[in-house]
N, C-alpha and C. Protein backbone atom coordinates (compact mmCIF):
# COMPACT_ATOMS: atom_id res chain seq x y z
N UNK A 1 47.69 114.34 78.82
CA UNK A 1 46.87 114.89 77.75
C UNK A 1 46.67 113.80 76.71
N UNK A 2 45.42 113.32 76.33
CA UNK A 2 45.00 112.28 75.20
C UNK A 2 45.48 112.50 73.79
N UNK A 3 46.33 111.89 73.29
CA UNK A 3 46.41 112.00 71.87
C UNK A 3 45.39 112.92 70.81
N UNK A 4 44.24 112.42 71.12
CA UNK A 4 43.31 113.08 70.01
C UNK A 4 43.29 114.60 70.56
N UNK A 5 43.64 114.95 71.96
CA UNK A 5 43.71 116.28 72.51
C UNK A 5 44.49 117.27 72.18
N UNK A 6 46.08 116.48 72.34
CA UNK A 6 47.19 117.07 71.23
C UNK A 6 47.32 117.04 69.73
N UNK A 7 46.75 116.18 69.10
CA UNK A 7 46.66 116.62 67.53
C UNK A 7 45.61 117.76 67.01
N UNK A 8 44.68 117.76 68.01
CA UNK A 8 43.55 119.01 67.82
C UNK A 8 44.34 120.43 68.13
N UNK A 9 45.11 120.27 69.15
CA UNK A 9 45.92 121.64 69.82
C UNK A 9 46.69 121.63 68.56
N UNK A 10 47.23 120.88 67.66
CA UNK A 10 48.05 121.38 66.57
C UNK A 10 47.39 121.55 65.49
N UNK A 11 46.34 121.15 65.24
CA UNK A 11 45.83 121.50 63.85
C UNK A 11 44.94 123.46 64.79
N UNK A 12 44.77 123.35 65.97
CA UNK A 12 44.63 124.57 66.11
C UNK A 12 45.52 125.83 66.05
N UNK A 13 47.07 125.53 66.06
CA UNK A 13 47.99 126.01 66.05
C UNK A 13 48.17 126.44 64.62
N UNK A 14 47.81 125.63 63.66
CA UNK A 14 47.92 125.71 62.28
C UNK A 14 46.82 127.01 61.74
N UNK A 15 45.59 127.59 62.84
CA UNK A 15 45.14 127.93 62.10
C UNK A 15 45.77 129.58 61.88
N UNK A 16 44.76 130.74 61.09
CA UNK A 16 45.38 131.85 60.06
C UNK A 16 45.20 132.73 61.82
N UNK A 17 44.17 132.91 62.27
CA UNK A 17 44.02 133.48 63.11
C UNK A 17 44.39 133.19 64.39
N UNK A 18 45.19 133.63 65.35
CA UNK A 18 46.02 133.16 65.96
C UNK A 18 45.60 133.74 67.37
N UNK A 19 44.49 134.85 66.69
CA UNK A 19 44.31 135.70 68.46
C UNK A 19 42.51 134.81 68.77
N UNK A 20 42.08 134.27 68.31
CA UNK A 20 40.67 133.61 67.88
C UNK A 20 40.39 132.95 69.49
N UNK A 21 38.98 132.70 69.62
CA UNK A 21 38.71 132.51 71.15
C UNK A 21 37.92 131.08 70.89
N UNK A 22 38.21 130.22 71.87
CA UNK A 22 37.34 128.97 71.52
C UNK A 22 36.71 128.43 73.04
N UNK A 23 35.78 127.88 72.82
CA UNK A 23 34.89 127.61 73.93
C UNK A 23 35.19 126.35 74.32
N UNK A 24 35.60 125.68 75.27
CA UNK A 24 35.94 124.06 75.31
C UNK A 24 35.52 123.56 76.60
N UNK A 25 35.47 122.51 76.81
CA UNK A 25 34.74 122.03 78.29
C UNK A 25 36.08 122.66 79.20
N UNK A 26 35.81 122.50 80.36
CA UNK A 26 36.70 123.34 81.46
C UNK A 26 38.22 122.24 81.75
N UNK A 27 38.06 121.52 81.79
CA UNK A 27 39.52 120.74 81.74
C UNK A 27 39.82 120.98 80.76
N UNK A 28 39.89 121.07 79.56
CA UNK A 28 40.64 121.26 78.28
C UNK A 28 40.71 122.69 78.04
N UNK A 29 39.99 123.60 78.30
CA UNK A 29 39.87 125.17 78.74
C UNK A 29 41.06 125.68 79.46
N UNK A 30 41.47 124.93 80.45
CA UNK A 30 42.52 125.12 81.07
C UNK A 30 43.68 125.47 80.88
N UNK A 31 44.04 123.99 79.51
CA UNK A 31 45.26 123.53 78.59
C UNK A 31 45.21 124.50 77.79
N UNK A 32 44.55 124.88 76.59
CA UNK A 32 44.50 125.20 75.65
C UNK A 32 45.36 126.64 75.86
N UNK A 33 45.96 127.53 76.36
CA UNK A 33 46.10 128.63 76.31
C UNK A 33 47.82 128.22 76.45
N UNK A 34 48.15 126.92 77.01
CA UNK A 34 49.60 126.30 77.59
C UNK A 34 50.17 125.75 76.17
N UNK A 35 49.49 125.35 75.08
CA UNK A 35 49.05 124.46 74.08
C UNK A 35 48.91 125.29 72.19
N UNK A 36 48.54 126.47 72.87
CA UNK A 36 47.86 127.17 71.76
C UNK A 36 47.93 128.93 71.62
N UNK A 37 47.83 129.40 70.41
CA UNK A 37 48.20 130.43 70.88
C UNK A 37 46.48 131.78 70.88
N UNK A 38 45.42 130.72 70.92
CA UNK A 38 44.04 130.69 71.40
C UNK A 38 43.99 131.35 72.51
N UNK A 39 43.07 132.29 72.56
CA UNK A 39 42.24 132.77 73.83
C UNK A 39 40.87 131.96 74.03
N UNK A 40 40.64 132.04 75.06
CA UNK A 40 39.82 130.92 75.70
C UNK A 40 38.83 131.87 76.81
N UNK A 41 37.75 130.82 76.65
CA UNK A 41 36.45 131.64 77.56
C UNK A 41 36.77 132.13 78.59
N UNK A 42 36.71 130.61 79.61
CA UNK A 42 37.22 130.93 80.52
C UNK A 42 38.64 129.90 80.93
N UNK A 43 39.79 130.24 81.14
CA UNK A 43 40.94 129.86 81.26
C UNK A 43 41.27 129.42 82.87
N UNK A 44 42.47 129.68 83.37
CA UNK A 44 42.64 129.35 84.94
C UNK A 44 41.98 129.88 85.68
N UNK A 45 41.44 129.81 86.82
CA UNK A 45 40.71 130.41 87.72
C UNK A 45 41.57 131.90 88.44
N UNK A 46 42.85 131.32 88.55
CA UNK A 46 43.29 132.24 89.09
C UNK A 46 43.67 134.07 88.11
N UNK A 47 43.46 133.57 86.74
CA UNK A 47 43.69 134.45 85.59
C UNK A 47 42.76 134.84 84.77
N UNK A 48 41.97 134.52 85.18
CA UNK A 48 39.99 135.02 84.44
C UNK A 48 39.22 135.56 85.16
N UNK A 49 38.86 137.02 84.60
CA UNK A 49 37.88 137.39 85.60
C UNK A 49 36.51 136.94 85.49
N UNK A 50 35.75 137.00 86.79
CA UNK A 50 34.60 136.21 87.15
C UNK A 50 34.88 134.98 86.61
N UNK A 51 35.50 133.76 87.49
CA UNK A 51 35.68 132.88 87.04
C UNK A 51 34.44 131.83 86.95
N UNK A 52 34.18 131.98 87.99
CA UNK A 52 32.57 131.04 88.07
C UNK A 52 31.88 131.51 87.68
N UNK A 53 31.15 133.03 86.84
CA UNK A 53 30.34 133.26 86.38
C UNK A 53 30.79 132.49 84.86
N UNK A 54 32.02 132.82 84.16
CA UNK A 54 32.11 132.02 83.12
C UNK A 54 32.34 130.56 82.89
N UNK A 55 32.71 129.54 84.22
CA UNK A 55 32.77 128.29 84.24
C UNK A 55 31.52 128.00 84.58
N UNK A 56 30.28 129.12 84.92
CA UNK A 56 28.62 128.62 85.16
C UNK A 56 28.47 128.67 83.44
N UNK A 57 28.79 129.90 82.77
CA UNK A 57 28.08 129.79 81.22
C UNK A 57 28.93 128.38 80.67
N UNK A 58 29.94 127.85 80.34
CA UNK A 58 30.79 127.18 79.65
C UNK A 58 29.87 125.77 80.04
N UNK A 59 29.63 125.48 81.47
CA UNK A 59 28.61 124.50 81.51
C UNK A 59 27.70 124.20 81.41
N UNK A 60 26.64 125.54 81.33
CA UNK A 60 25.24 125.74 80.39
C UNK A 60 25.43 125.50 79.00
N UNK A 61 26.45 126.12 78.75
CA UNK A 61 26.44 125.84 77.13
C UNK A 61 26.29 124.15 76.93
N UNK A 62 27.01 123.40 77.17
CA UNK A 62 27.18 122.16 76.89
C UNK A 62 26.21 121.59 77.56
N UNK A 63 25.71 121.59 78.12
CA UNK A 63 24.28 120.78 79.22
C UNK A 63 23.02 121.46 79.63
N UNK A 64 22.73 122.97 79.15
CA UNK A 64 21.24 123.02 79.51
C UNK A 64 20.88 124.40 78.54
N UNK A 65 21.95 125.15 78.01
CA UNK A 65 21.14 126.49 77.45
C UNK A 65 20.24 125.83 76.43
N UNK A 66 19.40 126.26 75.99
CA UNK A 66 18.76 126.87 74.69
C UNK A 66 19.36 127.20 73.43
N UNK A 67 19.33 126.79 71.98
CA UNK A 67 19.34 127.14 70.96
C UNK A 67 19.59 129.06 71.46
N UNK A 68 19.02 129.75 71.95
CA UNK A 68 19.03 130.89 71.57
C UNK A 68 20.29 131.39 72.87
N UNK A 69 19.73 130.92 73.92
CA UNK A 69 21.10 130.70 75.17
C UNK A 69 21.94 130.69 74.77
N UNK A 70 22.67 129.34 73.58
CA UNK A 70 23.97 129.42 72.84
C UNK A 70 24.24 130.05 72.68
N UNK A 71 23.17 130.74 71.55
CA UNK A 71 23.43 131.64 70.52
C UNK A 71 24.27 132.76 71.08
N UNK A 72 23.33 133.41 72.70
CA UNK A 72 23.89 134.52 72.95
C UNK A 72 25.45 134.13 73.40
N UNK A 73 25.27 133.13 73.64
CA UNK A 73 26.90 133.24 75.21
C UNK A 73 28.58 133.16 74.08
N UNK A 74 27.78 132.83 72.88
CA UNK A 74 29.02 132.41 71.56
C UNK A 74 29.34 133.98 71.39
N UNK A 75 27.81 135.11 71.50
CA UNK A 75 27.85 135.80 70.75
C UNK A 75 28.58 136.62 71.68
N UNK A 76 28.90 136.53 72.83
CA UNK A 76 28.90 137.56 74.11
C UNK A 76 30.49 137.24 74.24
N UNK A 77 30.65 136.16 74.10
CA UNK A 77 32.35 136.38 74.23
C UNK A 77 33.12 136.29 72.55
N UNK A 78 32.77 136.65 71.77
CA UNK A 78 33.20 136.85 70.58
C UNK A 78 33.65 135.21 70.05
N UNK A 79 33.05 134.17 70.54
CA UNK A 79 33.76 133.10 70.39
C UNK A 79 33.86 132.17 68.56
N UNK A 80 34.89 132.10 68.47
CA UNK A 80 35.27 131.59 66.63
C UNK A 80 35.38 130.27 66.72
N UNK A 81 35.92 129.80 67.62
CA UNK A 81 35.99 127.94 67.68
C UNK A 81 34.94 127.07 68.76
N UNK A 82 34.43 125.92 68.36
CA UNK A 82 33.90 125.34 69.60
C UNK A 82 34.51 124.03 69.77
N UNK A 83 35.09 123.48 70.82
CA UNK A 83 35.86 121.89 70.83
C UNK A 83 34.32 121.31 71.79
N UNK A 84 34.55 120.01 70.88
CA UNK A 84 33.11 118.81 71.49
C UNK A 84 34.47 117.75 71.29
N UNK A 85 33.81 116.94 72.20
CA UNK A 85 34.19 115.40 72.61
C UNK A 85 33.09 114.83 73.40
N UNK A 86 33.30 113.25 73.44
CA UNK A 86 32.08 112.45 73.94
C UNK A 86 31.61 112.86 74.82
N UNK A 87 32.52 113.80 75.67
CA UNK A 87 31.41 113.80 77.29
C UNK A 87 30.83 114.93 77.29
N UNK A 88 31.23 116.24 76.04
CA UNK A 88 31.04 117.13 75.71
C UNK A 88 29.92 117.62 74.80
N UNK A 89 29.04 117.20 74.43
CA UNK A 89 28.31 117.53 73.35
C UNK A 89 26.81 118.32 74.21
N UNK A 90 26.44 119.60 73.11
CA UNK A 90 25.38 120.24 73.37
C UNK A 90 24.19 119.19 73.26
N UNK A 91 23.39 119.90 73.91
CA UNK A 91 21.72 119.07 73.30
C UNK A 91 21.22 119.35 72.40
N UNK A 92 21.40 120.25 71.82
CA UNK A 92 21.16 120.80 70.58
C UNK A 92 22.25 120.55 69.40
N UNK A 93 21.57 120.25 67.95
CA UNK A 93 22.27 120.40 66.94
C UNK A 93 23.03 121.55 66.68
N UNK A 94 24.43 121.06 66.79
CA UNK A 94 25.70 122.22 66.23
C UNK A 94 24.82 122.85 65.31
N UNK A 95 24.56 122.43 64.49
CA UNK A 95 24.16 123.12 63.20
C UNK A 95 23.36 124.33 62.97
N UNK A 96 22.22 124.30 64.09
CA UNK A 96 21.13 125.05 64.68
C UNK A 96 21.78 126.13 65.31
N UNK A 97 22.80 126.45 66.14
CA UNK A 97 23.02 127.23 66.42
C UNK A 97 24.54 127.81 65.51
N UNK A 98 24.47 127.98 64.41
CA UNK A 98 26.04 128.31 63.62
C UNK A 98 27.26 127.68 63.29
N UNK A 99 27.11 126.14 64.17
CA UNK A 99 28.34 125.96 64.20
C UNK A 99 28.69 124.75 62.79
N UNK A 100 29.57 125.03 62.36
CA UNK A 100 30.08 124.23 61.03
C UNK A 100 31.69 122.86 61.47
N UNK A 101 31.55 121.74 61.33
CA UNK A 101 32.82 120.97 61.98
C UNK A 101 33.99 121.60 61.15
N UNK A 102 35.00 121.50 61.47
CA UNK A 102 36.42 122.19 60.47
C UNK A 102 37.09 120.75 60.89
N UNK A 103 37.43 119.94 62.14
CA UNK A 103 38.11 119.24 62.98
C UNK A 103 37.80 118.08 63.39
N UNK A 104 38.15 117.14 63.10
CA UNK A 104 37.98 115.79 63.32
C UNK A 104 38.99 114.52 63.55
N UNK A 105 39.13 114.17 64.74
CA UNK A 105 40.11 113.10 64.91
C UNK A 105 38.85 111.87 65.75
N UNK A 106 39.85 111.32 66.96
CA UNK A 106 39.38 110.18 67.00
C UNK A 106 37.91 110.50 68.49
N UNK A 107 38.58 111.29 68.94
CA UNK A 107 38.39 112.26 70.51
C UNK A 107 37.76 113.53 70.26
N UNK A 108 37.86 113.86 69.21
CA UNK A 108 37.29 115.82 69.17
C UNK A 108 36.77 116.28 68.02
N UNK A 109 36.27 117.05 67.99
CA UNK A 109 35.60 117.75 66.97
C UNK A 109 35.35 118.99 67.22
N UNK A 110 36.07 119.72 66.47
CA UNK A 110 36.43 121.36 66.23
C UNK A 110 35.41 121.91 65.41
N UNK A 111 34.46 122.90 65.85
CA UNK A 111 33.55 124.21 64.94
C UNK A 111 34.17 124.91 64.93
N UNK A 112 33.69 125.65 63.51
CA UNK A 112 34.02 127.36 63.86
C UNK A 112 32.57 127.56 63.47
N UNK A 113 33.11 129.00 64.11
CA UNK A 113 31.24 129.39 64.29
C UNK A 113 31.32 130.32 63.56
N UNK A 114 29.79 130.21 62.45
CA UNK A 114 29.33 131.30 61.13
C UNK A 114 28.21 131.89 61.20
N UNK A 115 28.54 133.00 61.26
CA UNK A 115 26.83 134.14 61.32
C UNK A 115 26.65 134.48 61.96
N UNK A 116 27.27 134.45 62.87
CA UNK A 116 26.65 135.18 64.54
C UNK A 116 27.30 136.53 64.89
N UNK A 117 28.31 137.01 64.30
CA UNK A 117 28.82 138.57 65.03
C UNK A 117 28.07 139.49 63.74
């Protein structure tokens, strides 16, 4: 696990809400639930239902939805955090679709997401 991976898992640990769901690329999706006391989109394969329907949205999100696509799939799993890193970033401006940075190290960058429920 990358340094900038584990200082993000602790400043996530730090936060007020503890049951909060965050959207993260699928290798780090994985961790985060081992790491954190975060619920996660989609988590292990063997412990999420419809796993490939939600490891198909988790990779739309980051590489082909729509501004409004986002919008819904944030809105559909109640999601409060979003983790980006270099290989990770939407095509679209965070900003455009709700999301505000809280998180910043060398590797990641943490949203929480405002306005959407």
């Amino acid at each position: 696990v990358p340094n900038s991976a584990e200082d993000a898992f602790a400043w996530l640990n730090g936060q007020e809400k503890k049951d909060a769901v965050i959207l993260a690329p699928l290798p780090i999706m994985t961790l985060l639930p081992a790491f954190t006391s975060l619920r996660v989109v989609a988590g292990h394969p063997t412990f999420t239902l419809n796993p490939l329907d939600k490891e198909r949205d988790v990779t739309a999100f980051y590489h082909s939805l729509s501004v409004e696509g986002n919008i819904r799939l944030l809105r559909r799993f109640g999601v409060d955090f979003v983790w980006m890193d270099a290989a990770n970033v939407p095509s679209i401006q965070a900003e455009t679709i709700g999301l505000a940075p809280v998180y910043q190290n060398t590797g990641v960058v943490i949203y929480v997401v405002r306005g959407l429920r």
